[in-house]
N, C-alpha and C. Protein backbone atom coordinates (compact mmCIF):
# COMPACT_ATOMS: atom_id res chain seq x y z
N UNK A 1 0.84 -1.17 0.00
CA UNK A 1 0.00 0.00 0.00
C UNK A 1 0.89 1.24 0.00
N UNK A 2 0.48 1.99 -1.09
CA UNK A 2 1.30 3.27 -1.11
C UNK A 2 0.79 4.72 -0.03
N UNK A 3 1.85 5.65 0.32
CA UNK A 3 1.28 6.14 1.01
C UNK A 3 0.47 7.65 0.21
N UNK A 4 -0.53 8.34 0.59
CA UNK A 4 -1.41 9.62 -0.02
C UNK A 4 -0.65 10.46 -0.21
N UNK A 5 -1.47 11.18 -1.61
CA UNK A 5 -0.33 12.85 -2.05
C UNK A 5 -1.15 13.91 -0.88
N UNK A 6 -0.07 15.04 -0.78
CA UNK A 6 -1.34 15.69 -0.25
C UNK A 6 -0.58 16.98 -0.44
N UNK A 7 -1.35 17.66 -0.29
CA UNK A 7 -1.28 19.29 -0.82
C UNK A 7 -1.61 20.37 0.01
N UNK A 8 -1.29 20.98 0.64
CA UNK A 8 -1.55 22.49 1.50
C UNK A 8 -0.63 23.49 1.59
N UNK A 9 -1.32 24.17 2.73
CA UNK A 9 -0.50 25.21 2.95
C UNK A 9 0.03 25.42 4.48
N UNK A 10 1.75 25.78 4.58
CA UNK A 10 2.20 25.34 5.76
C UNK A 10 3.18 26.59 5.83
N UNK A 11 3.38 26.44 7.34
CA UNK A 11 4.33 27.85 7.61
C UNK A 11 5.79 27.06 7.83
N UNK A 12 6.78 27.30 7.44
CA UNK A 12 8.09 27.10 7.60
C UNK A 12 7.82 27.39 9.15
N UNK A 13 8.53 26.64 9.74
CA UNK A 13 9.00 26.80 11.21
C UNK A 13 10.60 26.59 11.81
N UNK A 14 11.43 25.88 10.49
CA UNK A 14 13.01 25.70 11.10
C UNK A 14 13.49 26.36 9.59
N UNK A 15 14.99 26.65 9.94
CA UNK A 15 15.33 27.32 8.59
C UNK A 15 15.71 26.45 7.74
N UNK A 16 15.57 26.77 6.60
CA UNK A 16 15.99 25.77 5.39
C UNK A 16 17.38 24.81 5.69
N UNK A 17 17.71 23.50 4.98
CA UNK A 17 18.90 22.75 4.81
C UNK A 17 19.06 22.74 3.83
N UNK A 18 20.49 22.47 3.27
CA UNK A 18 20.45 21.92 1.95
C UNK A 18 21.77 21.15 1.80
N UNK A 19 22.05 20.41 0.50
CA UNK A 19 22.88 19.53 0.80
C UNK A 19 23.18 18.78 -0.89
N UNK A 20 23.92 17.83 -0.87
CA UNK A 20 24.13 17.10 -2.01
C UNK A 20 24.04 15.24 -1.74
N UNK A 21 23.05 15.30 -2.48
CA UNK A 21 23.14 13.67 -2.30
C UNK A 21 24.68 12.68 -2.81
N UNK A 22 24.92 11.78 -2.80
CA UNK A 22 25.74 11.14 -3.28
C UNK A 22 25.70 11.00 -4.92
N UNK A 23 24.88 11.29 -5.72
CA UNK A 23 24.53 11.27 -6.62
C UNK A 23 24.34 12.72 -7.62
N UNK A 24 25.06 13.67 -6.52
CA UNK A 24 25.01 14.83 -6.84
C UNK A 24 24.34 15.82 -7.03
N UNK A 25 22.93 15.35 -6.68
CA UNK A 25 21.36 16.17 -6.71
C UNK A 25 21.20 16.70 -5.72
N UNK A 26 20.96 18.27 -5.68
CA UNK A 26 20.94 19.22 -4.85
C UNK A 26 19.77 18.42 -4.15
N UNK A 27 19.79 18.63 -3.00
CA UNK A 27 18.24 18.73 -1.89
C UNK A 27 18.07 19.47 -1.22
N UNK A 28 16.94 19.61 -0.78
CA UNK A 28 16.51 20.96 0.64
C UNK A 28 15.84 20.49 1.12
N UNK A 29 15.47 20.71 2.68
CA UNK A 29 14.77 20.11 3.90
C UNK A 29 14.19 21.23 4.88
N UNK A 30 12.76 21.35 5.28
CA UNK A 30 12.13 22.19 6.25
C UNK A 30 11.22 21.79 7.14
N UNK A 31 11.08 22.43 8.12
CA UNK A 31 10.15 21.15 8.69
C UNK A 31 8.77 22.77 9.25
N UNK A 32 7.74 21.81 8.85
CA UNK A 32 6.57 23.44 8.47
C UNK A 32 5.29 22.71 9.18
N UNK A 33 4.35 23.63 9.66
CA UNK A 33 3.41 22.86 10.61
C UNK A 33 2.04 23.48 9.71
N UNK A 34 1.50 22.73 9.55
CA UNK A 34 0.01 22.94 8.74
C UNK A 34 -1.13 22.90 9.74
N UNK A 35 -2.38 23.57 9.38
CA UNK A 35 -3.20 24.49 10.50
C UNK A 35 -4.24 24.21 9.16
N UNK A 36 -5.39 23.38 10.12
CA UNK A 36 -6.39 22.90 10.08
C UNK A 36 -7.75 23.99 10.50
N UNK A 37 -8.40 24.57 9.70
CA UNK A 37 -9.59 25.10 10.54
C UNK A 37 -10.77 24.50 9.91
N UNK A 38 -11.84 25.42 11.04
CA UNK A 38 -13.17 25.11 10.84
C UNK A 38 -13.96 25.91 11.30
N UNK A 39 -15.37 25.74 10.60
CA UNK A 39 -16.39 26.99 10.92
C UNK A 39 -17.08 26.25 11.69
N UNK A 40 -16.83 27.23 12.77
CA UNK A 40 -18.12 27.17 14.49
C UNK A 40 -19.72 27.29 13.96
N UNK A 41 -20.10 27.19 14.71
CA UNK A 41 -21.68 27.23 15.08
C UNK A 41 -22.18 28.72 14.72
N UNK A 42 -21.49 29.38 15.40
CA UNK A 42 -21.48 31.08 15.03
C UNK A 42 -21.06 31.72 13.64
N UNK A 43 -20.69 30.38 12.84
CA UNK A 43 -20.28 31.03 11.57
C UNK A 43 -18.84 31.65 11.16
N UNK A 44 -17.80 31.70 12.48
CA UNK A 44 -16.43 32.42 12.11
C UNK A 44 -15.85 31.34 11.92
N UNK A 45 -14.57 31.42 11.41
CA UNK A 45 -13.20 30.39 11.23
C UNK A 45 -12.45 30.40 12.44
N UNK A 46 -11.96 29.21 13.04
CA UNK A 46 -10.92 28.98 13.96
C UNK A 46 -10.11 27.84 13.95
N UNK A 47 -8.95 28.06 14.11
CA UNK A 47 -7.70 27.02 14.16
C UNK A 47 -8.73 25.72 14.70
N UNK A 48 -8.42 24.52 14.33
CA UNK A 48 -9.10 23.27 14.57
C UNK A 48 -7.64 22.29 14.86
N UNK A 49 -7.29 21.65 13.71
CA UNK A 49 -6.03 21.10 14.46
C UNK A 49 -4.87 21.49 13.73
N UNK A 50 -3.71 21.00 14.28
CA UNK A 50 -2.74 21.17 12.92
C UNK A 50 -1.68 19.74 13.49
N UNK A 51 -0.32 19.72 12.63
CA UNK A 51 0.61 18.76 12.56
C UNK A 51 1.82 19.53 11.57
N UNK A 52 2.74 19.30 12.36
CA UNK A 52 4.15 19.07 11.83
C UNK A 52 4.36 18.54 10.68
N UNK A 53 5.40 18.76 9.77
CA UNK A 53 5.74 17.97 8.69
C UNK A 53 7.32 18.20 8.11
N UNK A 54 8.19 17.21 8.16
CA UNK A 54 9.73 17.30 7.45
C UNK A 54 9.20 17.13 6.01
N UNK A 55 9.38 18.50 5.42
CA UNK A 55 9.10 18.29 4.21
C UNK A 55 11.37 18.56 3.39
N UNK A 56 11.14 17.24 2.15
CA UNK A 56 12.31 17.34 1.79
C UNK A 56 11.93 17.40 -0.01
N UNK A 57 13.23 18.10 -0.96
CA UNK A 57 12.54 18.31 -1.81
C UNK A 57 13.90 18.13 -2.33
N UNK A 58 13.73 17.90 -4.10
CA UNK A 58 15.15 17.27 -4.65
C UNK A 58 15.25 17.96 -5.92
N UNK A 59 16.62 18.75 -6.68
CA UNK A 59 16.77 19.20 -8.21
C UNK A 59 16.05 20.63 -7.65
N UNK A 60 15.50 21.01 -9.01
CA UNK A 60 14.54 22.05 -9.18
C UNK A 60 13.56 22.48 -7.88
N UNK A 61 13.03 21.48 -7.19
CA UNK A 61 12.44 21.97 -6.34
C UNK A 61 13.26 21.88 -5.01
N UNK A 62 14.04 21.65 -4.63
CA UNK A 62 15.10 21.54 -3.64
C UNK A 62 15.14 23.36 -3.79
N UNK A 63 15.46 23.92 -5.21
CA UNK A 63 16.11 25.04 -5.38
C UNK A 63 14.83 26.04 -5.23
N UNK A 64 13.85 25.60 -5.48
CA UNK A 64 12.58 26.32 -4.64
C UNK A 64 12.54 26.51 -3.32
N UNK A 65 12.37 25.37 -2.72
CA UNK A 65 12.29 25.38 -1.25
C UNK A 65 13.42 26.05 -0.66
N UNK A 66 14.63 26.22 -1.26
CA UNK A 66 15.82 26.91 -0.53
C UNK A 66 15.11 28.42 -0.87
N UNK A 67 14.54 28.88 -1.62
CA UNK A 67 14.48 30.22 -1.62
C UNK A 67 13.47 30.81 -0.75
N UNK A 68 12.79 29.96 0.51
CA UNK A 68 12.21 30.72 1.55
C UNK A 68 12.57 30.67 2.68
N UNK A 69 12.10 30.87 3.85
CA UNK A 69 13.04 31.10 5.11
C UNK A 69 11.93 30.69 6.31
N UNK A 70 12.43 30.89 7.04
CA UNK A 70 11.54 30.25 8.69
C UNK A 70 10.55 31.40 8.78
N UNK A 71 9.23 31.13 8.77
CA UNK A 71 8.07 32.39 9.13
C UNK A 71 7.16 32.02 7.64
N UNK A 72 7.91 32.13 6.25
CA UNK A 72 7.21 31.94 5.39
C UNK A 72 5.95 30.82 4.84
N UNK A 73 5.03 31.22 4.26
CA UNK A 73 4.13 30.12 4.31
C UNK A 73 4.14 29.80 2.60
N UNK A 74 4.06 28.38 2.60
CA UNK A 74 4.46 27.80 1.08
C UNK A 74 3.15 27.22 0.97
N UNK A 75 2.92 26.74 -0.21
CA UNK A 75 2.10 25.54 -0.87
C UNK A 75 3.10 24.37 -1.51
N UNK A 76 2.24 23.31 -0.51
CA UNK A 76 3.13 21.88 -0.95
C UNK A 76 2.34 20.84 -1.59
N UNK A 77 2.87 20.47 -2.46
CA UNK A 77 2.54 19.07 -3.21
C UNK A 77 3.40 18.37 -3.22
N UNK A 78 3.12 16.66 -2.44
CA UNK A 78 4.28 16.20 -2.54
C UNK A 78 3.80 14.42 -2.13
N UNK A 79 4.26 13.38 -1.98
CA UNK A 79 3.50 12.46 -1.49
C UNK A 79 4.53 12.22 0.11
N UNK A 80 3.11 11.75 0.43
CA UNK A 80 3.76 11.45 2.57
C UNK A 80 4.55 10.07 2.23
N UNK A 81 5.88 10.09 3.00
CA UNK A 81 6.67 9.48 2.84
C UNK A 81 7.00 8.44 4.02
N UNK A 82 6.47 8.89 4.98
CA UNK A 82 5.95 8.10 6.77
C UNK A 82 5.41 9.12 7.32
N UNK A 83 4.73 8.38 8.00
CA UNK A 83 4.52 9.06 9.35
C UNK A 83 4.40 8.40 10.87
N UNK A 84 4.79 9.12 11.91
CA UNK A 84 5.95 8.90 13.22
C UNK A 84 4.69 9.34 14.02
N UNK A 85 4.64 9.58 15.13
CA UNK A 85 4.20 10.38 16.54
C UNK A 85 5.48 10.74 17.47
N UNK A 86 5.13 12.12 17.50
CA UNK A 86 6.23 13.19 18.30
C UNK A 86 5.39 13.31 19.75
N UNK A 87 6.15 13.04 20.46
CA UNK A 87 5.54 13.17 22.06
C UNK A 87 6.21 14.87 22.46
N UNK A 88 5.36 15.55 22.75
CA UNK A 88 6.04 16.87 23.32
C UNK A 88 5.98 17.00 24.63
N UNK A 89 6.80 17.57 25.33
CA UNK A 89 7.45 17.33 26.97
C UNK A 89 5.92 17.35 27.67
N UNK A 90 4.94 18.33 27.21
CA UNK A 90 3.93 18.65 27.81
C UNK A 90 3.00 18.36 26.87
N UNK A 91 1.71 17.61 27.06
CA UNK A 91 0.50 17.74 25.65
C UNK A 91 0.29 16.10 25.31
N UNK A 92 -0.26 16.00 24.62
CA UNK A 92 -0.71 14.70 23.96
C UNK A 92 0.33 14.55 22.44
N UNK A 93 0.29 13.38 22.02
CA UNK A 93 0.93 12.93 21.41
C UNK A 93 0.46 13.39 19.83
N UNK A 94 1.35 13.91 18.89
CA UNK A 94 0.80 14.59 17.60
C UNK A 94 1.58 13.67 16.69
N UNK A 95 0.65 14.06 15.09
CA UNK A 95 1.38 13.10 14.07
C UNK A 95 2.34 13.82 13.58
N UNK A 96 3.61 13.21 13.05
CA UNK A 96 4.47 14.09 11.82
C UNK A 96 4.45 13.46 10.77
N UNK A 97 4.27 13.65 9.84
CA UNK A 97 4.86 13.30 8.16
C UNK A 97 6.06 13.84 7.65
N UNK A 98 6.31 13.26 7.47
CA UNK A 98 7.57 13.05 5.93
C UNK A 98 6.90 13.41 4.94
N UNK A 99 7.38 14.18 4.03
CA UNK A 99 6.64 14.65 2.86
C UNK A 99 7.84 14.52 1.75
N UNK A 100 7.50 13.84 0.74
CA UNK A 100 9.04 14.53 -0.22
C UNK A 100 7.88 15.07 -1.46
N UNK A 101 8.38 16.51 -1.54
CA UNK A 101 7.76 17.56 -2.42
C UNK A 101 8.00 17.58 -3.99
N UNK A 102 7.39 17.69 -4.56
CA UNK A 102 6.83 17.47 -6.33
C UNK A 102 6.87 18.92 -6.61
N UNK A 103 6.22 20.19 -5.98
CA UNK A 103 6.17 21.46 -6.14
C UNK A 103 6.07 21.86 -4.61
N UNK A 104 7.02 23.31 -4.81
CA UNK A 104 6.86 24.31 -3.35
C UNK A 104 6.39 25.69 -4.02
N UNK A 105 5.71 26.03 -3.49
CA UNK A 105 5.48 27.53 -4.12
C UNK A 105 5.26 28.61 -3.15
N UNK A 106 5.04 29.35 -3.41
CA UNK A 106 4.60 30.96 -2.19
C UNK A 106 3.19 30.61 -2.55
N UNK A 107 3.12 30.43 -1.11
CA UNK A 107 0.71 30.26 -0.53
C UNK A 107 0.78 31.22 -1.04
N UNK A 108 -0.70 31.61 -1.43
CA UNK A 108 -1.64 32.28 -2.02
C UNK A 108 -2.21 33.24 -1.05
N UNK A 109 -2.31 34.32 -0.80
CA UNK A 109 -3.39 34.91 -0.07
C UNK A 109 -4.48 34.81 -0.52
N UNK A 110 -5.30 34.05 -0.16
CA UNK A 110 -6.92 33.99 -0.04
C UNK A 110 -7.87 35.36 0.33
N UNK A 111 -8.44 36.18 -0.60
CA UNK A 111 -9.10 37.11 -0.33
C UNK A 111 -10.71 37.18 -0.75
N UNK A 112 -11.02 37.80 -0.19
CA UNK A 112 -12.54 37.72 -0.49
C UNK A 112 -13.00 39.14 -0.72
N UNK A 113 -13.75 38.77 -1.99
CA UNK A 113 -13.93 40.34 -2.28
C UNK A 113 -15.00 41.48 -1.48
N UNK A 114 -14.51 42.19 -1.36
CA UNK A 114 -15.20 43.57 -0.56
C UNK A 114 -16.37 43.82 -1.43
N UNK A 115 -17.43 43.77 -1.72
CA UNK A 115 -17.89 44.30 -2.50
C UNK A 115 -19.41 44.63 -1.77
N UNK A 116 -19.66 45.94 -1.66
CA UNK A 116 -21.08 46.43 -1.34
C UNK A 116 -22.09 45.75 -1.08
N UNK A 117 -22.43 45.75 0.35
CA UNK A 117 -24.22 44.89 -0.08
C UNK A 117 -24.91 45.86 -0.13
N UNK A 118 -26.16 45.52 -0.65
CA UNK A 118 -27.34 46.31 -1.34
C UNK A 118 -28.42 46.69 -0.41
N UNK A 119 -28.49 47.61 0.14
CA UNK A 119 -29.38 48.22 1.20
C UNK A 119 -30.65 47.77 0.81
């Protein structure tokens, strides 16, 4: 059984790596936490869950992912490569994935248009 592609949007949280495989193919490595929401009862958006992810990326997109930094938020496509449980000193136990990335790009700001309602 293979493991799922999956695609979002995640904030860099450690600073970029990069490196050379034995084979001479640039790579880059970040590890970025993705944020899950959902609409309440009341109708607003709020953080729901999120999870960690070592995302690693190879060639061309290695050379993407090196061009952002810790804080930035990307869009990833990539397929999950494992996934572990990270125990944190304090809290319940969360998932991480392994991701190796197909495309990194700069997230999108999501806007919604302003536009007049009609008295």
């Amino acid at each position: 059984m293979s493991l799922p592609l999956i695609t979002g949007t995640a904030r860099i949280v450690s600073e970029p790596r990069r490196g050379v495989t034995k084979t001479n193919e640039l790579w880059a490595s970040v590890i970025a936490r993705f944020i899950g929401c959902r609409k309440t009862d009341a109708g607003k958006w709020e953080e729901d869950t999120s999870f960690s992810a070592s995302i690693i990326a190879f060639g061309d997109t290695a050379r993407a992912l090196f061009a952002f930094a810790k804080g930035d938020d990307i869009e990833v496509h990539g397929k999950v490569r494992d996934v572990t449980v990270w125990q944190p000193p304090t809290g319940d136990p969360r998932p991480q994935l392994q991701i190796a990335a197909t495309v990194v790009e700069a997230a999108q700001q999501r806007r919604r248009s302003r536009q007049p309602i009609a008295a």
